[in-house]
N, C-alpha and C. Protein backbone atom coordinates (compact mmCIF):
# COMPACT_ATOMS: atom_id res chain seq x y z
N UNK A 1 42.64 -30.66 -4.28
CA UNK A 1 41.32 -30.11 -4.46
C UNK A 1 41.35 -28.63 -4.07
N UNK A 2 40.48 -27.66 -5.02
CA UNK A 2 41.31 -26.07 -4.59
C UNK A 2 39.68 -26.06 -3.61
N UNK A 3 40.26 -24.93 -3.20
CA UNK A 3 39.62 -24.47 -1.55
C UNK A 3 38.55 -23.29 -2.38
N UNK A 4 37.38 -23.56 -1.94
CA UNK A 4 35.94 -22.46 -2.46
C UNK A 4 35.85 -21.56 -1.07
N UNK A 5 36.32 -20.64 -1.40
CA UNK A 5 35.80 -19.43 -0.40
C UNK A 5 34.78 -18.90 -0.88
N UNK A 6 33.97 -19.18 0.50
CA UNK A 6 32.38 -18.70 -0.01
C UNK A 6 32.61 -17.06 0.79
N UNK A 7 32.70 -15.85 0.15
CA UNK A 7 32.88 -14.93 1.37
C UNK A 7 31.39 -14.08 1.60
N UNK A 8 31.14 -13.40 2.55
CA UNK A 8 29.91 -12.74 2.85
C UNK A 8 29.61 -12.06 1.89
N UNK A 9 28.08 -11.92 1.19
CA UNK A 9 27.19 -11.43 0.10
C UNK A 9 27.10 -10.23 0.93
N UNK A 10 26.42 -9.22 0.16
CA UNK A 10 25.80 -8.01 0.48
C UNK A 10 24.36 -8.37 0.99
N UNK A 11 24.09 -8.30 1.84
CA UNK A 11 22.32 -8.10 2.41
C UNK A 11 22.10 -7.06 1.57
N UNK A 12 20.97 -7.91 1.10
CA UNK A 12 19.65 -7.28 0.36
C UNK A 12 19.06 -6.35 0.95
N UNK A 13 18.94 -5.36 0.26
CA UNK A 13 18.04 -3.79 1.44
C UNK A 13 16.45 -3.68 0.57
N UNK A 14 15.35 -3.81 1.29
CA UNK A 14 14.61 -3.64 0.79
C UNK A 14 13.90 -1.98 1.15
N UNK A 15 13.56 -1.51 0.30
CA UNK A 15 12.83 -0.01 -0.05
C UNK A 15 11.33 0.37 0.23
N UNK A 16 10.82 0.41 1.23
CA UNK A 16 9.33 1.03 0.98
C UNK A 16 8.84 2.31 1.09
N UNK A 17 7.87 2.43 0.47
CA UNK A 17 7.39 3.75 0.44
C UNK A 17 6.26 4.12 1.41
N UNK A 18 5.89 4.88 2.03
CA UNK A 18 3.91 5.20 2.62
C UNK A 18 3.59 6.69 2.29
N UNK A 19 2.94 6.71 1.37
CA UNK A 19 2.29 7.97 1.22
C UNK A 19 1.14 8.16 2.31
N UNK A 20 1.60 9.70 2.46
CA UNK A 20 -0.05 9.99 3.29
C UNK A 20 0.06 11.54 2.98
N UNK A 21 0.54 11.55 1.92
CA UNK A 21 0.05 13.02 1.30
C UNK A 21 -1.60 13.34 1.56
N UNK A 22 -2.78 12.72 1.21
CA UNK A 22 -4.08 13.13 1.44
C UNK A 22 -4.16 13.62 2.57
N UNK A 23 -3.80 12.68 3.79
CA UNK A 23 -4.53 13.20 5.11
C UNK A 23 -3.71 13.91 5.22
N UNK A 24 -2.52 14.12 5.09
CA UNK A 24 -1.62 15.16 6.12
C UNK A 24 -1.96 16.62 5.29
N UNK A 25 -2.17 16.71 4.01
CA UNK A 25 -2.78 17.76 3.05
C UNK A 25 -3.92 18.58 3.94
N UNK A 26 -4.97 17.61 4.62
CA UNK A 26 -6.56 17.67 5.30
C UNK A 26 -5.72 18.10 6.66
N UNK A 27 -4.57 17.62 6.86
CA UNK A 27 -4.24 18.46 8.55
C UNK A 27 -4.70 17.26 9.63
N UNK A 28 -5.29 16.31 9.17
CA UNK A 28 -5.52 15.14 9.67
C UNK A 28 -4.89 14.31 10.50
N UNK A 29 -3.33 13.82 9.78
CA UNK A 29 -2.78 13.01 10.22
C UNK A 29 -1.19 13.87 10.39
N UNK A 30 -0.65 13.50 11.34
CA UNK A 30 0.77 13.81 11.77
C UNK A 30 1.71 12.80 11.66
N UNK A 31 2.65 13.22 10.33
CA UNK A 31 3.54 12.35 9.61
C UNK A 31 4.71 11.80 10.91
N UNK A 32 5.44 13.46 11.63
CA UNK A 32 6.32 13.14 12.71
C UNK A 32 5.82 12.16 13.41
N UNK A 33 4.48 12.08 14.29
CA UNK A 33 4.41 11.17 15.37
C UNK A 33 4.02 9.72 14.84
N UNK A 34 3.44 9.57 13.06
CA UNK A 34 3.82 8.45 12.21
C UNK A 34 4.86 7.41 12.12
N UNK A 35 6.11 8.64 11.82
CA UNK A 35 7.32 8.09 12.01
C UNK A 35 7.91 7.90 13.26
N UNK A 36 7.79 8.21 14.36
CA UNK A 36 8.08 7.74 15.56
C UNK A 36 7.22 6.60 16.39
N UNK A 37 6.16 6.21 15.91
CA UNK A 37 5.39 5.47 16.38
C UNK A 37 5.97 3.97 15.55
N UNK A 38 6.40 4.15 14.08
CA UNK A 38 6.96 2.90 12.91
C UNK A 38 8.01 2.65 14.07
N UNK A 39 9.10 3.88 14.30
CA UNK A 39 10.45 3.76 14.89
C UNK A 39 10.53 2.95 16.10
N UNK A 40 9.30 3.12 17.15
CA UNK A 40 9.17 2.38 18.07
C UNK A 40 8.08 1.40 18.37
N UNK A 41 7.92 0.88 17.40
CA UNK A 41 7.07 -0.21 17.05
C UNK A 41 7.37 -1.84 16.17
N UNK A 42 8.22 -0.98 15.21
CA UNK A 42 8.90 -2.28 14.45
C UNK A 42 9.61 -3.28 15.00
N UNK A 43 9.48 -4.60 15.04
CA UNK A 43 10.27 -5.68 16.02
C UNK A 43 11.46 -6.14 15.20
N UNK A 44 12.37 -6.29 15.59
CA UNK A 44 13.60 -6.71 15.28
C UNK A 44 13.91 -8.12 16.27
N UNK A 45 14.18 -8.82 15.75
CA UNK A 45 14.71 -10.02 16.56
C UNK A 45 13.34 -10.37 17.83
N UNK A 46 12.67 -9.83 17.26
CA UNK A 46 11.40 -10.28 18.30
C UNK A 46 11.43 -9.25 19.50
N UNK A 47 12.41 -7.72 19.28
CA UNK A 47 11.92 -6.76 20.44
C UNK A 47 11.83 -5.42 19.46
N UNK A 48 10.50 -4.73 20.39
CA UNK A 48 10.42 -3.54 19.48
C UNK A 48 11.47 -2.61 19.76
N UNK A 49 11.37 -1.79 18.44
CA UNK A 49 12.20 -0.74 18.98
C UNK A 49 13.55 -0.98 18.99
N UNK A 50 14.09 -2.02 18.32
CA UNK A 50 15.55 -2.42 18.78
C UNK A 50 15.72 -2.09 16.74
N UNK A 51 15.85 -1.15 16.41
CA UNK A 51 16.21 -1.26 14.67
C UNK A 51 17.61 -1.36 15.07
N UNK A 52 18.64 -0.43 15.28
CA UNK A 52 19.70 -0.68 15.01
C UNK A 52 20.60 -0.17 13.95
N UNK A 53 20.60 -1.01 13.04
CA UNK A 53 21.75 -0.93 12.03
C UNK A 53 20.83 -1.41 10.67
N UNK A 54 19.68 -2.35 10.71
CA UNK A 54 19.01 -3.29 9.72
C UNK A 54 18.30 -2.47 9.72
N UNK A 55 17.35 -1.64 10.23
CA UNK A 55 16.32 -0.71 9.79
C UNK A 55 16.82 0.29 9.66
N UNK A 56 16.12 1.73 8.38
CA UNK A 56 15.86 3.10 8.84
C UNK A 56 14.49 3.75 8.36
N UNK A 57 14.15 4.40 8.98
CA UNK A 57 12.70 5.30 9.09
C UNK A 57 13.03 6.20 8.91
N UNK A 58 12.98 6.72 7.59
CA UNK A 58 12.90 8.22 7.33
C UNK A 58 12.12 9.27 6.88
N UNK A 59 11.87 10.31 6.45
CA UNK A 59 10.96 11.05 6.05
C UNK A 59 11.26 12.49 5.24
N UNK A 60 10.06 12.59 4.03
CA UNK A 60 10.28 13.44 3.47
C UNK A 60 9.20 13.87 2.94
N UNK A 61 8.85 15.07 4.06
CA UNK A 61 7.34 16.12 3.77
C UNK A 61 6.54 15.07 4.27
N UNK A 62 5.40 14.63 3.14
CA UNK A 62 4.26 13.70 3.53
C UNK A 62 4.71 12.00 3.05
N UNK A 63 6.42 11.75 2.75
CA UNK A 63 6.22 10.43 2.59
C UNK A 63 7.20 9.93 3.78
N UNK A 64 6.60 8.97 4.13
CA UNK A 64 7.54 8.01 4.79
C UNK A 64 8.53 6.83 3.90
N UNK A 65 9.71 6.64 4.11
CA UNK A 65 11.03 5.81 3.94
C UNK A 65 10.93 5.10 4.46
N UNK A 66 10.93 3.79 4.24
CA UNK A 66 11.57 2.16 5.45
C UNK A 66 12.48 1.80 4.70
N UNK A 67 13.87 1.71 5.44
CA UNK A 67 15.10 0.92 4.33
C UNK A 67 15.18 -0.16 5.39
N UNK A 68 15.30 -1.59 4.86
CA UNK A 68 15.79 -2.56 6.22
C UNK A 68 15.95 -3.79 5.37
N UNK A 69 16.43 -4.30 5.88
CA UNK A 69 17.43 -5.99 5.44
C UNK A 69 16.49 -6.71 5.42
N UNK A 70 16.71 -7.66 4.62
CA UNK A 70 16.16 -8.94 3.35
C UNK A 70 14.94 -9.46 4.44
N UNK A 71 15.09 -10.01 5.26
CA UNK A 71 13.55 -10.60 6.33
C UNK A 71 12.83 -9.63 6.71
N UNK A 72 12.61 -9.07 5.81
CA UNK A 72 11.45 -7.75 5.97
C UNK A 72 10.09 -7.87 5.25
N UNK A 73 8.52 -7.89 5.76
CA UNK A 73 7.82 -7.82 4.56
C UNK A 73 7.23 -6.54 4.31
N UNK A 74 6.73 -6.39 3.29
CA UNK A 74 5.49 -5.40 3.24
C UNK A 74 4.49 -5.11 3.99
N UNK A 75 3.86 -6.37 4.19
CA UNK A 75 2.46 -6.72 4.50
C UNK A 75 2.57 -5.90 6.33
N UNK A 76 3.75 -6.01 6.85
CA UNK A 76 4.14 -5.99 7.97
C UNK A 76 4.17 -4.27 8.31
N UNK A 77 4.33 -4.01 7.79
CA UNK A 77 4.42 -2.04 7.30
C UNK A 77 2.77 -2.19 7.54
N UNK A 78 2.04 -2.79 6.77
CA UNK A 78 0.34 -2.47 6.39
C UNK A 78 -0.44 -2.47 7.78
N UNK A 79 0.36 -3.61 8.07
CA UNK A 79 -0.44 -3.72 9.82
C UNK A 79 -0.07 -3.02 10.79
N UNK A 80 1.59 -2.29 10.83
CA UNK A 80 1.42 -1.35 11.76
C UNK A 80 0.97 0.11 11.08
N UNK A 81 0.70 0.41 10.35
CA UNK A 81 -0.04 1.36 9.62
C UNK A 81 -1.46 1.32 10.08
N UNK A 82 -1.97 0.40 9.94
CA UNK A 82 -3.51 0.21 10.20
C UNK A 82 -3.50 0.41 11.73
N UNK A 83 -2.86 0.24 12.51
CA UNK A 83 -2.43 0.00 14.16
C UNK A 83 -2.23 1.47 14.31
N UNK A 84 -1.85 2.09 14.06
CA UNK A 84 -1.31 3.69 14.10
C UNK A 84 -2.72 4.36 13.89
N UNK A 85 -3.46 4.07 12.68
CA UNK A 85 -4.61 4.63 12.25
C UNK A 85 -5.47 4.39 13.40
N UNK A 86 -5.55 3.19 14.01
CA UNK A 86 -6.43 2.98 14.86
C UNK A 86 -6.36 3.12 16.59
N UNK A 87 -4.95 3.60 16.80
CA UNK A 87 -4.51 4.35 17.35
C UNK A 87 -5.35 5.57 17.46
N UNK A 88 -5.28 6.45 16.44
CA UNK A 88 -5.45 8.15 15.72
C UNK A 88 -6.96 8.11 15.66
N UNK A 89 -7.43 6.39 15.93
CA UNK A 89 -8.97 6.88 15.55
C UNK A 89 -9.56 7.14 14.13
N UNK A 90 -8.57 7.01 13.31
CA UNK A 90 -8.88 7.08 12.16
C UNK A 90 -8.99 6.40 10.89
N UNK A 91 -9.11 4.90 11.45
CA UNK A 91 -9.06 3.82 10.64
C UNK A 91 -10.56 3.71 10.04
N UNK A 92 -11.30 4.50 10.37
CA UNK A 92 -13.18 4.36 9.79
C UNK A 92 -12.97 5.71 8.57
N UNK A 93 -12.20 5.98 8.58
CA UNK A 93 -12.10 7.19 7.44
C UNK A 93 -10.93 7.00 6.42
N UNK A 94 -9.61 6.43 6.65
CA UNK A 94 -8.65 6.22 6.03
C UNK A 94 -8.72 4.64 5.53
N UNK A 95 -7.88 4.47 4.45
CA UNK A 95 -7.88 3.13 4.22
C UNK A 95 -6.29 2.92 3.79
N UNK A 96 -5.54 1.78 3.46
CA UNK A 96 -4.13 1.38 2.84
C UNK A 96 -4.15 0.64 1.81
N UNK A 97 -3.91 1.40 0.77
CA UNK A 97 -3.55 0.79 -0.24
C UNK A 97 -2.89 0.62 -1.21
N UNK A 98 -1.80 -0.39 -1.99
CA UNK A 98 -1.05 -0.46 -2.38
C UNK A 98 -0.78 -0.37 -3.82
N UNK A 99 -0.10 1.00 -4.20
CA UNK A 99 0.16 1.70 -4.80
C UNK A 99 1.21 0.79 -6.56
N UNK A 100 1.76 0.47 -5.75
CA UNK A 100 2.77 -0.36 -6.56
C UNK A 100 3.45 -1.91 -5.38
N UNK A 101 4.12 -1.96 -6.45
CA UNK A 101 5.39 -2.97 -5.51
C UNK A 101 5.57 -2.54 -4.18
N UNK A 102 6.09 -1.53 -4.16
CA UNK A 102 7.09 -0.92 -3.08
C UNK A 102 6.65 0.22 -2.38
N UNK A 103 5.00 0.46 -2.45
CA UNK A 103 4.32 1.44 -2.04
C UNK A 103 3.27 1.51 -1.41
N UNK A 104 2.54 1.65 -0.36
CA UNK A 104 1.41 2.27 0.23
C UNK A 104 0.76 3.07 0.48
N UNK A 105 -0.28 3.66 0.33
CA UNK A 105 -0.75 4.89 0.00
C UNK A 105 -2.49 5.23 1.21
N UNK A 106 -2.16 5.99 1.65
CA UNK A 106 -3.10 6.35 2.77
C UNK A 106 -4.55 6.75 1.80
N UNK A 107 -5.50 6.78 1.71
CA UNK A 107 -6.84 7.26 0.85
C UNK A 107 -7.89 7.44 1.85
N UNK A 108 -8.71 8.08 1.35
CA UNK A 108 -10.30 8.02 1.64
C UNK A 108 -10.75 6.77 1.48
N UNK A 109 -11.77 6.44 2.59
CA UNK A 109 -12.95 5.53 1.93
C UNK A 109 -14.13 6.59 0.89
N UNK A 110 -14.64 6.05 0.04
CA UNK A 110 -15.30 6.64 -0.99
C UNK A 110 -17.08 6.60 -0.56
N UNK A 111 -17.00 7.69 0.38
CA UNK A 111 -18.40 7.45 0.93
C UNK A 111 -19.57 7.78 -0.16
N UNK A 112 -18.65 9.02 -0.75
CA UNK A 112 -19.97 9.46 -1.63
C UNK A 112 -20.64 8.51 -2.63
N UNK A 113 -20.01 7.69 -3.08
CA UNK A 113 -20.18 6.74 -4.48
C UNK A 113 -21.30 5.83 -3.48
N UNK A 114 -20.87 5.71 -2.52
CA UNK A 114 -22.04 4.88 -1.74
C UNK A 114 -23.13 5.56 -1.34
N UNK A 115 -23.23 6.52 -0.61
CA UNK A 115 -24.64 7.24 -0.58
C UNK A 115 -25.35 7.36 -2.39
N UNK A 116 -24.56 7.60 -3.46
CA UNK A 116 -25.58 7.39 -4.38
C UNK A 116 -25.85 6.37 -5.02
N UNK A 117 -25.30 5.28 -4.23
CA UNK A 117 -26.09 4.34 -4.80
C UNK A 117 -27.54 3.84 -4.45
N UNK A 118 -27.40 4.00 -3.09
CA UNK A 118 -28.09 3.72 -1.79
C UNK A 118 -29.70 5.00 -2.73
N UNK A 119 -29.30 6.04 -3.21
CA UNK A 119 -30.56 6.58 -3.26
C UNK A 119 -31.00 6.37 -4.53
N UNK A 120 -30.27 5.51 -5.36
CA UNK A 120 -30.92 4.73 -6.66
C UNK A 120 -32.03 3.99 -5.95
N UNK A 121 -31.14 3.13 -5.27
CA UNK A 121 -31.87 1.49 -4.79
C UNK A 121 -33.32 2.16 -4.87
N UNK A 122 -33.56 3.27 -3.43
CA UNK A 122 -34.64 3.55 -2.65
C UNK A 122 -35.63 4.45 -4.17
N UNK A 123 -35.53 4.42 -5.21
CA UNK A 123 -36.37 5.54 -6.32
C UNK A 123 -36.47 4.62 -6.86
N UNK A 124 -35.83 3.15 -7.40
CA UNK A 124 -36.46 2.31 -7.89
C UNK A 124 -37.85 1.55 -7.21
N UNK A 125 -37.75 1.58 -5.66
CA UNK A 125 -39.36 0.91 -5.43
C UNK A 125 -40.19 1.56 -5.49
């Protein structure tokens, strides 16, 4: 019977993106202390801060890079994103939302569209 060598696969690297071109444009938000806050925040094996070799956090201008191995989610990026914002105080003005597959994107909430609606309502009674 011949012998099946199963030998080690390549780990899967998954790619994300975070835009925050808007706020950092407004002077708002600070991409550096962004990326150092992801860097020492992300849990690995259940401790933060331990990336290693499976994660990297990188950066370029207003986007942030996450490269890291296959048990990685998205959703997981969104919540320390939102955690950072609310951190910064700035989770009542910014929102996250996802751009594509592999992307997140920092925005405005759209106040204005709401104040005019609000002064329809009040000219119709």
């Amino acid at each position: 019977m011949p012998v099946v060598r199963r030998g080690k696969g390549k780990k899967q690297i998954l790619h994300f993106t975070i835009d925050c071109t808007q706020p950092c444009n407004d002077n708002i938000l600070d991409v550096v202390s962004f990326e150092t806050f992801l860097s020492q925040k992300i849990k690995v094996a259940g401790k933060a801060g331990n990336l290693g070799e499976s994660i990297k956090v990188t950066r370029d201008k207003t986007l942030l890079h996450v490269q890291a191995q296959a048990p990685f989610s998205k959703r997981y990026l969104k919540y320390l994103t939102k955690k950072y914002l609310k951190k910064q105080q700035l989770r009542d003005w910014l929102r996250v939302i996802s751009s594509d597959k592999k992307t997140y994107q920092l925005k405005y909430f759209n106040i204005h569209d709401a104040g005019e609606e609000e002064g329809e309502e009040e000219s119709q009674d």
